[in-house]
PDB file of N, CA and C in Angstrom:
ATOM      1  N   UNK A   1     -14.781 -14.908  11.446  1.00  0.00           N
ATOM      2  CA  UNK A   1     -14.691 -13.672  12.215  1.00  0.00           C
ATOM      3  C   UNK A   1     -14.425 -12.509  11.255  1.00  0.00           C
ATOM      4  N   UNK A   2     -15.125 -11.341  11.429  1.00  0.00           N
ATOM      5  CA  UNK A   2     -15.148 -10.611  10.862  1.00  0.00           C
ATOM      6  C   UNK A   2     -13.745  -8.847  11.357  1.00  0.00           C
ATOM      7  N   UNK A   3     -13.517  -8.540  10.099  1.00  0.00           N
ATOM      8  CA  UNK A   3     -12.642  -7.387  10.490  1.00  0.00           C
ATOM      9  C   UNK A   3     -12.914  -5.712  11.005  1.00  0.00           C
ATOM     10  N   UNK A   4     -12.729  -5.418  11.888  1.00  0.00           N
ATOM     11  CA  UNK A   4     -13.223  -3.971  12.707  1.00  0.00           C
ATOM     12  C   UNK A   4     -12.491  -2.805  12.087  1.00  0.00           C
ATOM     13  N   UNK A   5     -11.409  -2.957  11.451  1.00  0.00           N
ATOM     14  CA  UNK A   5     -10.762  -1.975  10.443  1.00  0.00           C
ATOM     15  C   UNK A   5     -10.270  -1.873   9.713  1.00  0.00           C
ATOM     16  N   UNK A   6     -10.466  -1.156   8.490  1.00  0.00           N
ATOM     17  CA  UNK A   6      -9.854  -0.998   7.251  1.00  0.00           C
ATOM     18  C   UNK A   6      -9.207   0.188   7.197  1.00  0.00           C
ATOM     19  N   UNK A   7      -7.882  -0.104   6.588  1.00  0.00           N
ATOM     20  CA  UNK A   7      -7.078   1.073   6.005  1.00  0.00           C
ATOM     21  C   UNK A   7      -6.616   1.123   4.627  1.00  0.00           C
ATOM     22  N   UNK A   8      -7.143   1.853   3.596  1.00  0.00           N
ATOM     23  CA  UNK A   8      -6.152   2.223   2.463  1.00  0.00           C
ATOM     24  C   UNK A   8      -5.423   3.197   2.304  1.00  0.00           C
ATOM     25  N   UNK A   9      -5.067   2.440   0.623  1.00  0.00           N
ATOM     26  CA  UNK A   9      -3.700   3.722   0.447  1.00  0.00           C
ATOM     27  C   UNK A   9      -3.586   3.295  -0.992  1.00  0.00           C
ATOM     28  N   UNK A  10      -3.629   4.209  -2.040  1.00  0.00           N
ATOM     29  CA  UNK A  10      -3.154   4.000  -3.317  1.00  0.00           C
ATOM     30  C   UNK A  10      -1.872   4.066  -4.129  1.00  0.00           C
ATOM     31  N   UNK A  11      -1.729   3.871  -5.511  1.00  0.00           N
ATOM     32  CA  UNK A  11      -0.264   3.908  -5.804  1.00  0.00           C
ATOM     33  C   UNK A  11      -0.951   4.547  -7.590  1.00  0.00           C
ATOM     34  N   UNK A  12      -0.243   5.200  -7.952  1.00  0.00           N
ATOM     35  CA  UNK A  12      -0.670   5.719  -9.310  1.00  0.00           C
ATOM     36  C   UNK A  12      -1.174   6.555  -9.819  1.00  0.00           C
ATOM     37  N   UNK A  13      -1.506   6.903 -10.195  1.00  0.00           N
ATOM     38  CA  UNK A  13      -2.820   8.489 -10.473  1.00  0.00           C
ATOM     39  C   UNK A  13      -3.468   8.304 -11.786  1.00  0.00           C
ATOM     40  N   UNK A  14      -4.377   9.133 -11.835  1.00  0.00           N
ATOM     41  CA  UNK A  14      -6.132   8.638 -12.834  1.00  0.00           C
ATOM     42  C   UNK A  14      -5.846   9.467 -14.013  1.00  0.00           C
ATOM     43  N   UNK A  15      -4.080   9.921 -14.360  1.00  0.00           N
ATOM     44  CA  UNK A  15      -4.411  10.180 -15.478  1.00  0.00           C
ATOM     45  C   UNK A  15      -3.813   9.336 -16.615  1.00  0.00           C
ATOM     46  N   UNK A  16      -4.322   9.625 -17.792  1.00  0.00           N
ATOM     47  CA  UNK A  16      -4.420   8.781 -19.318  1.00  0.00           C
ATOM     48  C   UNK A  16      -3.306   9.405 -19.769  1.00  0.00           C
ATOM     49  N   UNK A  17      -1.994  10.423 -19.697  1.00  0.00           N
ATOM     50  CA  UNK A  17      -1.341  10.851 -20.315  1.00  0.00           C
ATOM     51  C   UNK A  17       0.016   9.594 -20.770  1.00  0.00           C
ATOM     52  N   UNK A  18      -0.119   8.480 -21.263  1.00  0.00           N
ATOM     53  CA  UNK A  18       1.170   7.687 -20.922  1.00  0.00           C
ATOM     54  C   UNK A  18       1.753   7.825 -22.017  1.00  0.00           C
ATOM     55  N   UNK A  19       3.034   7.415 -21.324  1.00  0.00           N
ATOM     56  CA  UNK A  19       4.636   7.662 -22.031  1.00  0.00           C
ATOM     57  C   UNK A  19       5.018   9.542 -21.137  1.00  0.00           C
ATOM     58  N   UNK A  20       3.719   9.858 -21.301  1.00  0.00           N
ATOM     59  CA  UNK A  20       4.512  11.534 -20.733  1.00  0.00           C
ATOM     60  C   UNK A  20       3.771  11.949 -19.429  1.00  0.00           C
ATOM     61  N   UNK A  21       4.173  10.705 -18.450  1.00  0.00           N
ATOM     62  CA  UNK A  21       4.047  11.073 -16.707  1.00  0.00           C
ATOM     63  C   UNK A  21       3.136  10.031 -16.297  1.00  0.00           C
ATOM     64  N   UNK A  22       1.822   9.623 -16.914  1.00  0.00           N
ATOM     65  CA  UNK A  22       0.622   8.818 -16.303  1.00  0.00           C
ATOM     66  C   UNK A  22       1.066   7.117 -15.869  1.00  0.00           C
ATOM     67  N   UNK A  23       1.009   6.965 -14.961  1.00  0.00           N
ATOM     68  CA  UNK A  23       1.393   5.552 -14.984  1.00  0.00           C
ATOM     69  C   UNK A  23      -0.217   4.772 -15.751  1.00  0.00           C
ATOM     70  N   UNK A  24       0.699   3.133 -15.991  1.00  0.00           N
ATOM     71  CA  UNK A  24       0.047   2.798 -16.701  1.00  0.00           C
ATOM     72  C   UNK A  24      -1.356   1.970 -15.953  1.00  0.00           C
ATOM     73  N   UNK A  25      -0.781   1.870 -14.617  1.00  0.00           N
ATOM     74  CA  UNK A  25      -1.860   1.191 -13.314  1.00  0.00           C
ATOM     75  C   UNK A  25      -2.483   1.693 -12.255  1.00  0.00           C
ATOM     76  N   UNK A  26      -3.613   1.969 -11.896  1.00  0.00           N
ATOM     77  CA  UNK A  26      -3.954   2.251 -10.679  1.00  0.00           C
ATOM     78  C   UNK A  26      -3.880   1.048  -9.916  1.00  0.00           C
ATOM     79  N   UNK A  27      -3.775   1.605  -8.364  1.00  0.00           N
ATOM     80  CA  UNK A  27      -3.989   0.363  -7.554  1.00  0.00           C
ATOM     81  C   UNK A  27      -4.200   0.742  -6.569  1.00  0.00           C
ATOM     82  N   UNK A  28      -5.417   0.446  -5.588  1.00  0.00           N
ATOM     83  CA  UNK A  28      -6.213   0.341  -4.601  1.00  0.00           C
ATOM     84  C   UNK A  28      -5.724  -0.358  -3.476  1.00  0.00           C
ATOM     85  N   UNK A  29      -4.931  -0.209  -2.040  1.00  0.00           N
ATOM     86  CA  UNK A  29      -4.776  -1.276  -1.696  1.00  0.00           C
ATOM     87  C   UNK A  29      -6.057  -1.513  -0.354  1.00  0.00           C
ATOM     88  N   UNK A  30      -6.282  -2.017   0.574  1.00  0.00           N
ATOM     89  CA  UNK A  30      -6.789  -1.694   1.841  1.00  0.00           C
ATOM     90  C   UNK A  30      -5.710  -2.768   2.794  1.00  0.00           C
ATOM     91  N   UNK A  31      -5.915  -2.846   4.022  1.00  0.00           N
ATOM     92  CA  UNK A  31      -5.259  -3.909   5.061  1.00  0.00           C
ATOM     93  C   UNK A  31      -6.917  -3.584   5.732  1.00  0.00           C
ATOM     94  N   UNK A  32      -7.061  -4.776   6.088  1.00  0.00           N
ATOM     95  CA  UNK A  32      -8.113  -5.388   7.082  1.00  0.00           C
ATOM     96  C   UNK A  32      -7.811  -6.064   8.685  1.00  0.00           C
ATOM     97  N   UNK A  33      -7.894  -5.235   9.611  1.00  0.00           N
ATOM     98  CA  UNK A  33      -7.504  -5.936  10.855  1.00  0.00           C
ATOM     99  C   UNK A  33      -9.182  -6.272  11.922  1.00  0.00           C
ATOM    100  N   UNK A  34      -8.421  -6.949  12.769  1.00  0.00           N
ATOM    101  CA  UNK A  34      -9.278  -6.727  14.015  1.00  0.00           C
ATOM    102  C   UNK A  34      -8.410  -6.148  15.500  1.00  0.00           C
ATOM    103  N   UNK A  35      -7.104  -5.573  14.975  1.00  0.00           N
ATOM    104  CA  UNK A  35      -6.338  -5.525  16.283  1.00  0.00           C
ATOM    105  C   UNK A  35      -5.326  -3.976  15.369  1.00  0.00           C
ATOM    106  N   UNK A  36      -6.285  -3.017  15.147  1.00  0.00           N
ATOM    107  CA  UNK A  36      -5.855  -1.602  14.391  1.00  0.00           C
ATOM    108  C   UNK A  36      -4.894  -1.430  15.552  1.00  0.00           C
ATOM    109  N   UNK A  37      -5.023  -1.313  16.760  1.00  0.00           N
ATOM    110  CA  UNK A  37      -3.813  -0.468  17.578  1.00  0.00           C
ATOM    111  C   UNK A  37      -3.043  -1.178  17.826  1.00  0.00           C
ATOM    112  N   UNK A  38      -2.540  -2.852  17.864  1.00  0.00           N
ATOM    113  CA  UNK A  38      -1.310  -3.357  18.063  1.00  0.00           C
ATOM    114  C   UNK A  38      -0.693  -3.360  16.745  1.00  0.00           C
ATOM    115  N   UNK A  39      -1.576  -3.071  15.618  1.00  0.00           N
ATOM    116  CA  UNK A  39      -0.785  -2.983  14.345  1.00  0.00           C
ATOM    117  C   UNK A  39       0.109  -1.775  14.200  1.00  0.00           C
ATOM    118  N   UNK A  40      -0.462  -0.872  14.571  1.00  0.00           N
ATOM    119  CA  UNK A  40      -0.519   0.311  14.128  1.00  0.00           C
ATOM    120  C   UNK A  40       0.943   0.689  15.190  1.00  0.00           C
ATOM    121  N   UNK A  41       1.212   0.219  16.176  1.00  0.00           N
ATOM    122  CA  UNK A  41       2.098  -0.051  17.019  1.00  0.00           C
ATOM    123  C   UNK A  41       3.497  -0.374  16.882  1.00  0.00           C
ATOM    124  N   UNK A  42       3.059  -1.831  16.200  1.00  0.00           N
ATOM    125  CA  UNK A  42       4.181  -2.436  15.683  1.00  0.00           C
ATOM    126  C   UNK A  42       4.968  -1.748  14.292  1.00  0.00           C
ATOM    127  N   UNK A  43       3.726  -1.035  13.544  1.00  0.00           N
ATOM    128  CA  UNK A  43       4.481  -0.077  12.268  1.00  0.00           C
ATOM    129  C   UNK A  43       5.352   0.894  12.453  1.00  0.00           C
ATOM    130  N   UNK A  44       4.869   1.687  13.447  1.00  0.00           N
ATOM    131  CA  UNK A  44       5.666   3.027  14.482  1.00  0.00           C
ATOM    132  C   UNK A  44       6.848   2.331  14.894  1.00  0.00           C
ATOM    133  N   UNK A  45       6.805   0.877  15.597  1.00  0.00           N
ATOM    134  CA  UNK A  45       7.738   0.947  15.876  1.00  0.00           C
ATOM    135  C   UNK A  45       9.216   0.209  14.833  1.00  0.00           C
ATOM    136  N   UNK A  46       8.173  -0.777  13.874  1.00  0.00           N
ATOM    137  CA  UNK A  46       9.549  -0.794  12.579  1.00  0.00           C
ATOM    138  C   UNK A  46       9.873   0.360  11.681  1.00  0.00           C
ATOM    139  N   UNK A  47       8.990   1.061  11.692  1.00  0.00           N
ATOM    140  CA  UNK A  47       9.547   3.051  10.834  1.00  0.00           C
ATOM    141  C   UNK A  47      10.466   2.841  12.082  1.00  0.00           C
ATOM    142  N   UNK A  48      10.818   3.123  13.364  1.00  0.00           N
ATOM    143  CA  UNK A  48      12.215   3.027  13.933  1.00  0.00           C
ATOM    144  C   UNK A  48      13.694   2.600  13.557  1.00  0.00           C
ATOM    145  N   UNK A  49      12.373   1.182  13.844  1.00  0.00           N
ATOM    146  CA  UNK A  49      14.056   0.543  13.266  1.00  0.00           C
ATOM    147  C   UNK A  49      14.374  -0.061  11.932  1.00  0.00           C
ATOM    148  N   UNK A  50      13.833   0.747  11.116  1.00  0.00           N
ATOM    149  CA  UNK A  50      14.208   0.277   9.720  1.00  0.00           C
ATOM    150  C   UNK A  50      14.995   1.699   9.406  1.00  0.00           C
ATOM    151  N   UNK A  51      14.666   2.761  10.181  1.00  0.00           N
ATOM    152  CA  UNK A  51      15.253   4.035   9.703  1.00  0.00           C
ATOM    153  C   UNK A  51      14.348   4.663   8.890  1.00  0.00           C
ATOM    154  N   UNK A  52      12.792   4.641   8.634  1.00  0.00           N
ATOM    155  CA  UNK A  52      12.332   5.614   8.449  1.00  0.00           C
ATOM    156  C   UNK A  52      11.430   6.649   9.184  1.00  0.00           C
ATOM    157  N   UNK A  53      11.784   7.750   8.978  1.00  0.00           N
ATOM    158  CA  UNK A  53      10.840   8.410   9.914  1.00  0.00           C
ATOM    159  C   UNK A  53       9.425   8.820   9.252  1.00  0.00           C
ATOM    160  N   UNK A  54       8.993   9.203  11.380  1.00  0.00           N
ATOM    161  CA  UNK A  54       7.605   9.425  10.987  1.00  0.00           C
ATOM    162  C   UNK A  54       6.954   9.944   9.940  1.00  0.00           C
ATOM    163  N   UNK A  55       6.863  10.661   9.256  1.00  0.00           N
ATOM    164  CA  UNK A  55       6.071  11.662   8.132  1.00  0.00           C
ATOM    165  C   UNK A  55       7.025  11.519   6.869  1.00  0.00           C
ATOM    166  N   UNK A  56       7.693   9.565   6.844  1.00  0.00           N
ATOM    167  CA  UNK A  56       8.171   9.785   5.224  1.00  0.00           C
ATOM    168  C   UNK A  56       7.109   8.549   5.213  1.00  0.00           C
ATOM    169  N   UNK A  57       7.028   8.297   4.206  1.00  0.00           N
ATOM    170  CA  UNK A  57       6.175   7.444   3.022  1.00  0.00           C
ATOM    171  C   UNK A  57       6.868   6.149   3.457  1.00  0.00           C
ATOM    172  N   UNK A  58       6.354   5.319   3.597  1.00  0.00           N
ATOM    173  CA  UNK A  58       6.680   3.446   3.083  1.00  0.00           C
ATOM    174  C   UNK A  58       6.888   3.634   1.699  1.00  0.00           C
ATOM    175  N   UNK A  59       7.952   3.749   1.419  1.00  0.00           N
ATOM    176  CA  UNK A  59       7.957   3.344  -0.534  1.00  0.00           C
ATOM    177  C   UNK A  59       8.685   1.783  -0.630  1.00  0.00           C
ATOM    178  N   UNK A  60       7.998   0.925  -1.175  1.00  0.00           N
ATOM    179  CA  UNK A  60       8.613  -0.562  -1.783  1.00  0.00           C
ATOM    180  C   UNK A  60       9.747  -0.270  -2.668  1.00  0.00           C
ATOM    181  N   UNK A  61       9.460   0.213  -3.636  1.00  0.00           N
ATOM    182  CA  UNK A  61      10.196   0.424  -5.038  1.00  0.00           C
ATOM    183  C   UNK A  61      11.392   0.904  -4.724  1.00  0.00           C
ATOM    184  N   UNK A  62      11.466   1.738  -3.350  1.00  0.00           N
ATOM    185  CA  UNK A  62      12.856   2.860  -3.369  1.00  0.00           C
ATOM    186  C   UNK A  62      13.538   2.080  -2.057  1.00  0.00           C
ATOM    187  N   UNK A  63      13.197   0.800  -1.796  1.00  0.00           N
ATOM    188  CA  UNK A  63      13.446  -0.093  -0.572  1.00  0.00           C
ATOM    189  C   UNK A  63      14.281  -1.407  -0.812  1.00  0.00           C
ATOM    190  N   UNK A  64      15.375  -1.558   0.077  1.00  0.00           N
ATOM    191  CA  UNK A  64      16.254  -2.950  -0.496  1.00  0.00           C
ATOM    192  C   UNK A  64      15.651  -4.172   0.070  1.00  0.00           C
ATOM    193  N   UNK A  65      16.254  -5.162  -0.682  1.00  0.00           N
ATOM    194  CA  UNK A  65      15.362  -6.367  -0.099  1.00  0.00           C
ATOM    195  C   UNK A  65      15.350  -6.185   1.242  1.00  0.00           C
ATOM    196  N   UNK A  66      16.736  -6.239   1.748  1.00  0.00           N
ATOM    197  CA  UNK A  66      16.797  -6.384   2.851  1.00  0.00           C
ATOM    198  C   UNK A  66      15.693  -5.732   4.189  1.00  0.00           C
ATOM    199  N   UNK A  67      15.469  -4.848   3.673  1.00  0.00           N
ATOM    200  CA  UNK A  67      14.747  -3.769   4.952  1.00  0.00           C
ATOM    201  C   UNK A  67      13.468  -4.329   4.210  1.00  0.00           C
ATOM    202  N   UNK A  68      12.561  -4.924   3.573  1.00  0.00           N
ATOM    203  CA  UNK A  68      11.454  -5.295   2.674  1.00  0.00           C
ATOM    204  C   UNK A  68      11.356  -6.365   3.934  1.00  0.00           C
ATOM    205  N   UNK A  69      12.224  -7.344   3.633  1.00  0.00           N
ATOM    206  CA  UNK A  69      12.332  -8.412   4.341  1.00  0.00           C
ATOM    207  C   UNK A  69      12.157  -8.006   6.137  1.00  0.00           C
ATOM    208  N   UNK A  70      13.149  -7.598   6.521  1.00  0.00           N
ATOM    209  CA  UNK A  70      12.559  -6.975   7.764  1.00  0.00           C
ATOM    210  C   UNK A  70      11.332  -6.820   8.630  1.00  0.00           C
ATOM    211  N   UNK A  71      10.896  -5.765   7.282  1.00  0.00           N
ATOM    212  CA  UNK A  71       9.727  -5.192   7.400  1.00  0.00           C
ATOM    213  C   UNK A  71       7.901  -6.557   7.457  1.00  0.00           C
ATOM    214  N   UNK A  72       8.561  -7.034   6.321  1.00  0.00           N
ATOM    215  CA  UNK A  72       7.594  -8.363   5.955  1.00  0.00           C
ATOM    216  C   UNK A  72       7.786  -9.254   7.906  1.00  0.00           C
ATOM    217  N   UNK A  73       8.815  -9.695   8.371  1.00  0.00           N
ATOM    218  CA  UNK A  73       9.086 -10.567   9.431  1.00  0.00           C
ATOM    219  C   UNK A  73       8.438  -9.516  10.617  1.00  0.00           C
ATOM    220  N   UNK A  74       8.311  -8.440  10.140  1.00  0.00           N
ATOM    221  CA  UNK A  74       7.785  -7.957  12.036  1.00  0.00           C
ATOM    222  C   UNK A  74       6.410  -7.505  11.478  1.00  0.00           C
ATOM    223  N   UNK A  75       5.911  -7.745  10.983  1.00  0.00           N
ATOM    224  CA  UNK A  75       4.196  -7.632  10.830  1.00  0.00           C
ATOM    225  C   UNK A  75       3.697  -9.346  10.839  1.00  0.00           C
ATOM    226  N   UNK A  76       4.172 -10.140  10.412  1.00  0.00           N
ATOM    227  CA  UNK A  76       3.842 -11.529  10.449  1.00  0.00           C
ATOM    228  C   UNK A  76       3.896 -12.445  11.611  1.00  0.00           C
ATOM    229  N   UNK A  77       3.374 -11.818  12.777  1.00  0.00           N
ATOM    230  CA  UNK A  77       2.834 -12.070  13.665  1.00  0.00           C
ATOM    231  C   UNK A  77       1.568 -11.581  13.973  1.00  0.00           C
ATOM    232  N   UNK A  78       0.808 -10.313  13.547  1.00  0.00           N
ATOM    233  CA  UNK A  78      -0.386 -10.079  13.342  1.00  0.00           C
ATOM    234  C   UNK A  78      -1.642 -10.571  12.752  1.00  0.00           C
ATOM    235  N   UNK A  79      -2.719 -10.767  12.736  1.00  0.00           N
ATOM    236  CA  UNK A  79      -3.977 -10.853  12.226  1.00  0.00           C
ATOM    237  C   UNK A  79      -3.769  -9.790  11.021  1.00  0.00           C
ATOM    238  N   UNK A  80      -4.363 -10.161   9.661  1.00  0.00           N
ATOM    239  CA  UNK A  80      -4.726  -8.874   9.408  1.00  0.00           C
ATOM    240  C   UNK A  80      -4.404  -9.748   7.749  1.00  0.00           C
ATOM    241  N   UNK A  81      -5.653  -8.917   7.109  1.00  0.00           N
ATOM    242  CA  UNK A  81      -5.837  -9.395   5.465  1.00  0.00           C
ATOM    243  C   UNK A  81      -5.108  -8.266   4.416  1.00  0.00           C
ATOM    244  N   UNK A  82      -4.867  -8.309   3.444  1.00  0.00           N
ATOM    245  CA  UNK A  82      -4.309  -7.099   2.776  1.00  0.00           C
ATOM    246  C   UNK A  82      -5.028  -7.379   1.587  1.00  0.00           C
ATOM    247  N   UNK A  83      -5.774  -6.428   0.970  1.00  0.00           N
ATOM    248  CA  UNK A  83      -6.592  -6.872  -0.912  1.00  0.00           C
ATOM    249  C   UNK A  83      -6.316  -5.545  -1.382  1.00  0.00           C
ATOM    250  N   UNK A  84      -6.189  -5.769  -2.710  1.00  0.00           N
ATOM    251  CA  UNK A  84      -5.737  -4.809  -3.678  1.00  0.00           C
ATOM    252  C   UNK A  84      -6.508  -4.883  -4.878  1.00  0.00           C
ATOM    253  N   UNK A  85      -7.104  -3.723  -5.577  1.00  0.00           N
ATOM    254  CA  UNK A  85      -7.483  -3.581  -6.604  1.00  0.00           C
ATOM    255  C   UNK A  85      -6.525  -2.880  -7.872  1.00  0.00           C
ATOM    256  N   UNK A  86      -6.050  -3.548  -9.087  1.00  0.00           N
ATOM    257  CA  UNK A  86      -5.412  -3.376 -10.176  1.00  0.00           C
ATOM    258  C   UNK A  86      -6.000  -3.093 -11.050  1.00  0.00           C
ATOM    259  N   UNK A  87      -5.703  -1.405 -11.593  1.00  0.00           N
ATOM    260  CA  UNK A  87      -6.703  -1.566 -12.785  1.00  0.00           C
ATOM    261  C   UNK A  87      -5.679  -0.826 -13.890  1.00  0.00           C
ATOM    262  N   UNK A  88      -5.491  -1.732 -15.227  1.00  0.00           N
ATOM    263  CA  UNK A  88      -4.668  -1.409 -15.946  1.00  0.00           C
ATOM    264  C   UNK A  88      -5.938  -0.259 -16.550  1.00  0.00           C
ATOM    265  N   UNK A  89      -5.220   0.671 -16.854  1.00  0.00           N
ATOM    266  CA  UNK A  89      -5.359   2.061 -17.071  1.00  0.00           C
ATOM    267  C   UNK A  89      -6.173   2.766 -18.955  1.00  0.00           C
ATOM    268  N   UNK A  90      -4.640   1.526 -19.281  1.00  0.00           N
ATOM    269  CA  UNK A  90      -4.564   1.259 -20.824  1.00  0.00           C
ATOM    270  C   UNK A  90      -6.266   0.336 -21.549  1.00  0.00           C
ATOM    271  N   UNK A  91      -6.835  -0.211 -20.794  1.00  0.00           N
ATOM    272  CA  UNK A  91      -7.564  -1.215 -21.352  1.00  0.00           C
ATOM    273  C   UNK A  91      -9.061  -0.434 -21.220  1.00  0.00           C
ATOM    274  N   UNK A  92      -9.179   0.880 -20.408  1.00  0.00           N
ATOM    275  CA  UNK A  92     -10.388   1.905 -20.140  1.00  0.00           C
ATOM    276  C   UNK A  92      -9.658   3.020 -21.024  1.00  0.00           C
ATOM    277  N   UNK A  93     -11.580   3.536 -21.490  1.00  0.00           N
ATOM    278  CA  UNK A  93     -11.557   4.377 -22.299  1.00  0.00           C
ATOM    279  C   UNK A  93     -11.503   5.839 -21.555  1.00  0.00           C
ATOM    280  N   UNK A  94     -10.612   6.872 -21.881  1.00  0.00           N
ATOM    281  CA  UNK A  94     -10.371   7.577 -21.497  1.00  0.00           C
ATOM    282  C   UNK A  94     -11.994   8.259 -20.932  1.00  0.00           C
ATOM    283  N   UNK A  95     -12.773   8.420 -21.640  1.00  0.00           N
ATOM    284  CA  UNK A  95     -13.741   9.491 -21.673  1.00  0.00           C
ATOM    285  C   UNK A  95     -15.092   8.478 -22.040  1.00  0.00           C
ATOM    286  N   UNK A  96     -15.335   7.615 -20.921  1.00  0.00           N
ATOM    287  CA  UNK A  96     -16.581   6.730 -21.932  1.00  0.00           C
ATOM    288  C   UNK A  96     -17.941   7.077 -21.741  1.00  0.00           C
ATOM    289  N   UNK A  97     -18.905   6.919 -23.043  1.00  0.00           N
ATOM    290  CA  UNK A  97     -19.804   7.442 -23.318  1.00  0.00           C
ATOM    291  C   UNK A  97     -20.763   7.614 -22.062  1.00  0.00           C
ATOM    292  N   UNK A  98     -21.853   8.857 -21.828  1.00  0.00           N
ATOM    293  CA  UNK A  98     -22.357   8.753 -21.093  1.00  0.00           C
ATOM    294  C   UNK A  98     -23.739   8.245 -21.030  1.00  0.00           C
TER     295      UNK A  98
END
């Protein structure tokens, strides 16, 4: 069975400046559902009760296990694929030939 919606969202930015701001990874993520509005549902309603509100960011990094964990147990009842693209930053040439 095939999936009716995709959503991404990235983490990183495309520039080459590292050590002074550029991270060293881009990353691509998407989620793949077939059930976008009970997902989308259930997110609204753990931003509730995890305590974040509407119009802040999901950040992992700035998140304790605990509320991670949470968060992980009330989506894992859904359908739904998650793929990510990693692209170390360092290993592309800034400017490659055209």
């Amino acid at each position: 069975m095939g999936y009716s919606m995709a959503v991404g969202d990235e983490a990183g930015e495309t520039g080459f400046r590292f050590g002074r701001g550029s991270s060293d990874y881009f990353i691509y993520s998407l989620v793949l559902t077939t059930d976008a509005e009970r997902l989308r549902d259930q997110l609204n309603w753990l931003r509730r009760k995890l305590g974040w509100t509407d119009r802040e960011e999901i950040s992992f990094n700035k998140t304790s296990e605990e509320r991670r964990r949470s968060f992980f147990e009330g989506v894992r009842p859904f359908r739904f694929v998650a793929r990510s693209l990693v692209v170390d930053k360092r290993k592309l040439k800034e400017n490659p030939p055209s």
